[in-house]
Protein backbone atom coordinates (compact mmCIF):
# COMPACT_ATOMS: atom_id res chain seq x y z
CA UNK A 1 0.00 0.00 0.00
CA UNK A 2 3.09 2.56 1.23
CA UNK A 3 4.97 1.30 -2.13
CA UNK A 4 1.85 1.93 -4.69
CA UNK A 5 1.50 5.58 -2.96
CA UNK A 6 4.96 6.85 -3.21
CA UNK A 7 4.63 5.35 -7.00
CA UNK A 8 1.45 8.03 -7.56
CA UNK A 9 4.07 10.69 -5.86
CA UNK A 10 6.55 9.64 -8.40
CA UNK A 11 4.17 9.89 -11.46
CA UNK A 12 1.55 11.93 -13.08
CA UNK A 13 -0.68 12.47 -16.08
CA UNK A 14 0.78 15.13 -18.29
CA UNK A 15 -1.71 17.60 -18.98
CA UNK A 16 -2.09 18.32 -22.68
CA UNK A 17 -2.55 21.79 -23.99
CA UNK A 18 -3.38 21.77 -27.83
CA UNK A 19 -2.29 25.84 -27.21
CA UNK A 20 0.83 24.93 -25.94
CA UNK A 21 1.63 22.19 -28.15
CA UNK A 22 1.16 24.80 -31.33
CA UNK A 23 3.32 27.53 -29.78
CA UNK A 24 6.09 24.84 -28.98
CA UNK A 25 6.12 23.32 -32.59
CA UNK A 26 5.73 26.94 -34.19
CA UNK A 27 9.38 27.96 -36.10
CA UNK A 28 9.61 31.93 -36.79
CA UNK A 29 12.23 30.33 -39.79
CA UNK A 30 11.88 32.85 -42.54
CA UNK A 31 14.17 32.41 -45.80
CA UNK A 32 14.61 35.64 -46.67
CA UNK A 33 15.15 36.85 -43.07
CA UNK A 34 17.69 33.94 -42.60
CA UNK A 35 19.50 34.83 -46.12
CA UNK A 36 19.71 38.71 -45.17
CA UNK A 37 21.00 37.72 -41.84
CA UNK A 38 23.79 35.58 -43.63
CA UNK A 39 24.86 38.30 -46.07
CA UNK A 40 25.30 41.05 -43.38
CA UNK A 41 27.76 39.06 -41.70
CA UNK A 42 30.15 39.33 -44.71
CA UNK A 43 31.26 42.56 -44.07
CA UNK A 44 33.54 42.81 -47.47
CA UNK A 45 30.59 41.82 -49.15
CA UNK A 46 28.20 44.29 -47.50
CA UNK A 47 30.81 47.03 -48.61
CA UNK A 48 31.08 46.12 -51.71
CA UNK A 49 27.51 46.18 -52.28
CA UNK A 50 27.67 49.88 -50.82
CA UNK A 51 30.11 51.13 -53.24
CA UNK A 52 27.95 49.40 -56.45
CA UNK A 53 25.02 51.55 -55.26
CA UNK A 54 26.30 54.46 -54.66
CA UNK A 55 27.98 54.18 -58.34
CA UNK A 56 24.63 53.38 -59.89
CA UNK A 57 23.14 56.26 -57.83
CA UNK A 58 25.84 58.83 -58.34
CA UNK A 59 25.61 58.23 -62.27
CA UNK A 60 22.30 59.13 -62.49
CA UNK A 61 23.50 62.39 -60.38
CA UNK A 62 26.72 63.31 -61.35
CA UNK A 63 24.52 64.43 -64.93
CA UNK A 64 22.70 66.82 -63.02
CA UNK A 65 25.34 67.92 -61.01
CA UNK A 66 27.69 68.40 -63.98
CA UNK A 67 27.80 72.24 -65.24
CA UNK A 68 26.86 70.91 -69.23
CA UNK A 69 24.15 68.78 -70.23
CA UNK A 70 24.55 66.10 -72.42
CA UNK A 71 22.34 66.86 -74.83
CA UNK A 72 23.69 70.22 -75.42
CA UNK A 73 27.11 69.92 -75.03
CA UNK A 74 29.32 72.98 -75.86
CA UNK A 75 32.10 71.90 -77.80
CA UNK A 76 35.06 74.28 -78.82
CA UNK A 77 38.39 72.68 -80.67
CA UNK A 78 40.13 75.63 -78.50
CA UNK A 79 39.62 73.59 -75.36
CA UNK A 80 40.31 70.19 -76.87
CA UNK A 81 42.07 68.20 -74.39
CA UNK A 82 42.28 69.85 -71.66
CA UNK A 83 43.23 67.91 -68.32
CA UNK A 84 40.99 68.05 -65.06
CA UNK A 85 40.31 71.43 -63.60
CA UNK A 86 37.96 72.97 -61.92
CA UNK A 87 35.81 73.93 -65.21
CA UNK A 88 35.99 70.76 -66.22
CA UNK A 89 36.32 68.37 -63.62
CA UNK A 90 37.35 64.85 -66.06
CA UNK A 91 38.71 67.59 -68.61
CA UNK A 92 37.41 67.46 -72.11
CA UNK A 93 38.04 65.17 -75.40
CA UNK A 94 39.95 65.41 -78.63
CA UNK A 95 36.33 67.50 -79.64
CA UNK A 96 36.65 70.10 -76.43
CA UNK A 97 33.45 68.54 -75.07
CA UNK A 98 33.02 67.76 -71.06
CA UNK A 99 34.36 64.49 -70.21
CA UNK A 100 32.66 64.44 -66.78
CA UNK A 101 29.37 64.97 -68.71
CA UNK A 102 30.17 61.94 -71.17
CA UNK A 103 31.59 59.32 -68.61
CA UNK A 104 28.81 59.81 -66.50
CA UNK A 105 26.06 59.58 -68.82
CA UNK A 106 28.05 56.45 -70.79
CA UNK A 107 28.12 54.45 -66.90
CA UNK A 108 23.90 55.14 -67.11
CA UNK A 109 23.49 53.32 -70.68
CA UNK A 110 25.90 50.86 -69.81
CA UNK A 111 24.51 49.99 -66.53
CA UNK A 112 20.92 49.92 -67.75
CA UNK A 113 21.87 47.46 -70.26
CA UNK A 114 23.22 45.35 -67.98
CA UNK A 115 20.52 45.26 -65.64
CA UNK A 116 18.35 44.83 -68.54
CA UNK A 117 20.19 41.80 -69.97
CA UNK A 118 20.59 40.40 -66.82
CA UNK A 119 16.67 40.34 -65.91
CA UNK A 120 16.04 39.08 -69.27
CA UNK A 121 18.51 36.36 -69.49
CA UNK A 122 17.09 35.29 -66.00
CA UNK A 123 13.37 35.00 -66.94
CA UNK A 124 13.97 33.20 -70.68
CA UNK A 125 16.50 31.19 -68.74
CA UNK A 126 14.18 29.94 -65.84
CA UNK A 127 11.25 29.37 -68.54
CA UNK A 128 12.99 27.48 -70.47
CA UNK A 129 15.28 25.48 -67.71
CA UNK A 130 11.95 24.81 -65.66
CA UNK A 131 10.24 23.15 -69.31
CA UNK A 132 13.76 20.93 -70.02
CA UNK A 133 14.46 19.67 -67.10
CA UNK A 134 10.69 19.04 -66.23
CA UNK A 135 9.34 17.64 -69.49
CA UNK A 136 10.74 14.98 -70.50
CA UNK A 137 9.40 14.92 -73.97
CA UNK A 138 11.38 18.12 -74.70
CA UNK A 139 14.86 17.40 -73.51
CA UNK A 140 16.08 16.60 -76.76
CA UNK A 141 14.96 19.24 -78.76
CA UNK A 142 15.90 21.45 -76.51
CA UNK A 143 19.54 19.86 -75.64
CA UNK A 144 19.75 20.25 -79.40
CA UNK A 145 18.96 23.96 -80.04
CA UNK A 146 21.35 24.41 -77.14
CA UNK A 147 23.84 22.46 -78.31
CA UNK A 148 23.94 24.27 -82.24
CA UNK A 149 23.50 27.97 -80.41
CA UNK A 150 26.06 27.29 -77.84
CA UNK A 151 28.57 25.78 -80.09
CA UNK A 152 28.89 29.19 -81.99
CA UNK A 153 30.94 32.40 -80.18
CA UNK A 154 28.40 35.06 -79.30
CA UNK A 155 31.01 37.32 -80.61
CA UNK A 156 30.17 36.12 -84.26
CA UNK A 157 26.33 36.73 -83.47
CA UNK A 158 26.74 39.85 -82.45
CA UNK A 159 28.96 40.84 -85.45
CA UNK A 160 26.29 39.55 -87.90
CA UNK A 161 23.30 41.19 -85.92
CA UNK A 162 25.28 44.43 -85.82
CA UNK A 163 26.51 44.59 -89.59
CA UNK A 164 23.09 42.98 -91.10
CA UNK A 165 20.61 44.42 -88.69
CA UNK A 166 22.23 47.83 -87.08
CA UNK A 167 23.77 48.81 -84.05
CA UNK A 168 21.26 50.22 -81.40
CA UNK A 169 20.74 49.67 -77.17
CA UNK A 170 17.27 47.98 -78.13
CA UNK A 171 19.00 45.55 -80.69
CA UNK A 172 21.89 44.91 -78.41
CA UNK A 173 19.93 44.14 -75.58
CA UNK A 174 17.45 41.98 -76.99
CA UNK A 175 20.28 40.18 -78.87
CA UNK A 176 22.28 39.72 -75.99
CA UNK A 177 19.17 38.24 -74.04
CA UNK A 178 18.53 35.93 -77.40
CA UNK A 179 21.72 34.19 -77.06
CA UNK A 180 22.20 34.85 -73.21
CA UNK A 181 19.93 32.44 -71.61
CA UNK A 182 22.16 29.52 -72.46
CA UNK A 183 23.93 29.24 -69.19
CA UNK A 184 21.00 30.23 -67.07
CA UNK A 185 18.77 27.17 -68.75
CA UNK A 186 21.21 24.82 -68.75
CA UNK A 187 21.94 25.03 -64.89
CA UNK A 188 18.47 25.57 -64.11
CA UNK A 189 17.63 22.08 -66.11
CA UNK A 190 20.43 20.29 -64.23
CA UNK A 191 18.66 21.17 -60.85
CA UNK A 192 15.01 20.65 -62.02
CA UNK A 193 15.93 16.73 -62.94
CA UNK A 194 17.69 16.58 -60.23
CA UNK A 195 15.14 17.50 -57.81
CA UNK A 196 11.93 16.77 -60.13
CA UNK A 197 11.58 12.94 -58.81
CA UNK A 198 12.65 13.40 -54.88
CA UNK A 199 9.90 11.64 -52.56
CA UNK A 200 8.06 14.98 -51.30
CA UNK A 201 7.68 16.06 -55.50
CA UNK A 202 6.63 12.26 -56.09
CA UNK A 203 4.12 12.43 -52.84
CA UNK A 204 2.89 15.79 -54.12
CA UNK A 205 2.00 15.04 -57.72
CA UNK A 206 0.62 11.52 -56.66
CA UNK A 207 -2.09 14.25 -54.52
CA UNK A 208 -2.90 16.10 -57.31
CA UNK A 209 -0.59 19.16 -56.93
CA UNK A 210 -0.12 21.21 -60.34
CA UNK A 211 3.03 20.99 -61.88
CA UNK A 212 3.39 24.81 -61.49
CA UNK A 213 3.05 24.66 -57.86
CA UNK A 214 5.50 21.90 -57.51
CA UNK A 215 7.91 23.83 -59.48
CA UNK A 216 7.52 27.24 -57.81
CA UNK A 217 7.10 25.64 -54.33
CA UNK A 218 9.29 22.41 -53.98
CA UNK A 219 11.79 22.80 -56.26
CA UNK A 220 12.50 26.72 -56.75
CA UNK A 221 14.12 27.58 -53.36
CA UNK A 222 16.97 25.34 -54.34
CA UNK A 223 17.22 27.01 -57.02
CA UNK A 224 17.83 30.74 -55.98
CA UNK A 225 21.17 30.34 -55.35
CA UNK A 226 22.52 29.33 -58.50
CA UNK A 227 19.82 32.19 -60.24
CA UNK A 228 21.38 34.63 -58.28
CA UNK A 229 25.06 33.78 -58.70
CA UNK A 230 23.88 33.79 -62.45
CA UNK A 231 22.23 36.99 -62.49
CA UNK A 232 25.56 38.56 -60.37
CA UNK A 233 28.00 36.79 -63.08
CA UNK A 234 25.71 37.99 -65.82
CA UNK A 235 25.89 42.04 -65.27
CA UNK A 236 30.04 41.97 -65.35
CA UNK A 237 29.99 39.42 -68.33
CA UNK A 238 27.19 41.85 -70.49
CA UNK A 239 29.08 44.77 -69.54
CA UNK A 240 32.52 43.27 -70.65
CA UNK A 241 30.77 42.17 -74.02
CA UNK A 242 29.42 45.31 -74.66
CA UNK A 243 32.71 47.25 -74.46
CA UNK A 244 34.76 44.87 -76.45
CA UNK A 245 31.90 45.04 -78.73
CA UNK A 246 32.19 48.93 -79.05
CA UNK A 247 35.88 48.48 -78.83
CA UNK A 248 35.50 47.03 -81.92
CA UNK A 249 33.16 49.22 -83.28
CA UNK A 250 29.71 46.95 -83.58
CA UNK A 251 28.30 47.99 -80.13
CA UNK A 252 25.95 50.79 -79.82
CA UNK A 253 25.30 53.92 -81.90
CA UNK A 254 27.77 56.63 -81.85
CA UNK A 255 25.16 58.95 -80.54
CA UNK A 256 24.52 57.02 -77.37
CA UNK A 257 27.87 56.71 -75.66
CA UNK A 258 28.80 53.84 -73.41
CA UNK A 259 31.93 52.99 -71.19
CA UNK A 260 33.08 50.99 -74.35
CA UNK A 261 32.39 53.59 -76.70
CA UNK A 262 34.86 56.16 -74.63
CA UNK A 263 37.04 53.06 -74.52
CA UNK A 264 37.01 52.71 -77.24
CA UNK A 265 37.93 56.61 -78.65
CA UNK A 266 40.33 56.88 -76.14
CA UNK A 267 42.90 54.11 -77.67
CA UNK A 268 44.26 56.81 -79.95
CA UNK A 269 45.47 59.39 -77.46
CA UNK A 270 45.38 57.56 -73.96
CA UNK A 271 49.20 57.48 -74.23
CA UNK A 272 49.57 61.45 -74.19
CA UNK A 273 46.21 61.83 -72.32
CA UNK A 274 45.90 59.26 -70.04
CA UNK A 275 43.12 60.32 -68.36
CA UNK A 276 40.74 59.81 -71.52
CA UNK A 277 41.32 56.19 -70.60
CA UNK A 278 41.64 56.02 -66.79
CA UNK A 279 37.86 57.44 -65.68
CA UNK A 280 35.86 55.22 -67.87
CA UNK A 281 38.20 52.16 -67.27
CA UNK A 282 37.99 52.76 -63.00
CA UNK A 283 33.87 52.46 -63.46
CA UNK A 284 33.91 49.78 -65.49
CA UNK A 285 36.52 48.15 -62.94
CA UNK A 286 34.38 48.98 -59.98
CA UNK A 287 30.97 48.28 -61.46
CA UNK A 288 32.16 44.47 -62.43
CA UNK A 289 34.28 43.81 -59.48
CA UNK A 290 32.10 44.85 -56.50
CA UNK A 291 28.75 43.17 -58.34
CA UNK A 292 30.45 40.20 -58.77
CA UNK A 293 31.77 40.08 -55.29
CA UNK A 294 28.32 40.94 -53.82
CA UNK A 295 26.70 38.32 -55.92
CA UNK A 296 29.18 35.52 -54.78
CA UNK A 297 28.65 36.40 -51.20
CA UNK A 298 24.92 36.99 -51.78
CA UNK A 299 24.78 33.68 -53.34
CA UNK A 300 25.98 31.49 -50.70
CA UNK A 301 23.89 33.36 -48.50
CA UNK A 302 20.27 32.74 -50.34
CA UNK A 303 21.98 28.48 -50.28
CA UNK A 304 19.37 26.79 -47.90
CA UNK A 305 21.94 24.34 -47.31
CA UNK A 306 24.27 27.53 -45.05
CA UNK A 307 20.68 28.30 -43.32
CA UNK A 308 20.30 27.00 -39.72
């Protein structure tokens, strides 16, 4: 009789709480939150994302700022080549127009087409990654249009497209994004078959889920990180074609300056006036340096696999 009463001392029912029970199995996990969280921690990387903005911002104000407007720039032979002062504060070309002026407005096109390229080569690249990795039926043909586009330098495209078609920032851009999405698609397709037939996707489409909402929900968070390290590699890369490209002379028109296009005018004379060279040279330098550096760490960061 003692022993059974100390054994009721011992033990007792556990009360349940359904209440309790929810606020115990309840995670405030956010993805976003956690991949913000991760990025901020690399410092370098948080800096260098600082410096990219305040480039992209200052471009877009160093016009207004400037004491001549593009668009009616005051050219005089008289003051051709005249170094840095306080009139002029890059100096002025082999044509006596403002240099600060030009470099500035040349770092807006430049960056806009990047940007632009870059959002475009993401979107035509997800499509069509998504459909060959996730249809079977169109792997081949689509392996094969990859495989005939990607076997061809996109410097040759762009040469054609140029001399046959013209030389504009619409028809750049949309060429660019034509033959751009290669990379994007292809890594996108590798991860789609990869993940496509894992238990939960089989479970889900056995239930009845849409193929759209498997795609968007199970599969796409995997699926960010690579995008964005894409995306981050693709504003450098489109920025890099575009001035060897105007280096060349098939970028864009001659009335819409870019970083190549002053690049490119500036191989006569840099020698003698080096700072024709230097100005546009640092931006491009900064612009595909820090972005790619920010992208990297941004990358790793949006990786559910680094999340805890």
């Amino acid at each position: 009789m003692k022993a059974h009463k100390k054994e009721e001392e011992m033990f007792r029912f556990a009360e349940y709480s359904a209440e309790a029970a929810e606020r115990v199995g309840y995670s405030n996990y956010s993805y976003w939150r956690s991949v913000f969280r991760n990025f901020l921690k690399k410092k370098s990387a948080v800096v260098m994302s600082v410096i990219f903005i305040i480039i992209v911002l200052f471009s877009f104000i160093a016009t207004a700022i400037g004491k001549y407007d593009y668009g009616q720039l005051k050219s005089s032979m008289l003051e051709a080549f005249t170094s840095p002062n306080g009139e002029y504060w890059f100096g002025t070309d082999n044509l006596g127009r403002d240099y600060w002026c030009q470099v500035w407005y040349a770092a807006q096109i430049s960056i806009r087409l990047a940007l632009l390229v870059a959002v475009g080569e993401c979107v035509l690249g997800i499509i069509i990654g998504c459909v060959w990795g996730y249809v079977r039926q169109a792997d081949r043909i689509l392996t094969e249009i990859y495989n005939i586009i990607g076997n061809v330098p996109t410097i040759i495209y762009m040469t054609l497209i140029a001399l046959m078609v013209g030389q504009s920032f619409t028809i750049m851009a949309v060429s660019l994004i034509a033959f751009g999405w290669l990379g994007m698609a292809r890594n996108v397709r590798n991860l789609v078959m990869m993940y496509r037939d894992r238990e939960y996707n089989l479970a889900s489409r056995c239930l009845g889920t849409p193929i759209w909402r498997v795609l968007v929900k199970n599969i796409f968070p995997y699926l960010i990180s690579m995008i964005i390290l894409r995306l981050a590699l693709s504003i450098p890369s489109t920025i890099a074609t575009e001035t060897t490209l105007s280096y060349l002379g098939l970028g864009l028109d001659v009335n819409m300056p870019s970083l190549g296009l002053l690049l490119r005018n500036a191989r006569s004379y840099f020698l003698q006036y080096p700072y024709l060279l230097v100005f546009p040279a640092v931006i491009v330098s900064l612009i595909t340096i820090t972005f790619y550096l920010v992208g990297n760490a941004f990358s790793d960061a949006a990786d559910p696999r680094n999340h805890v």
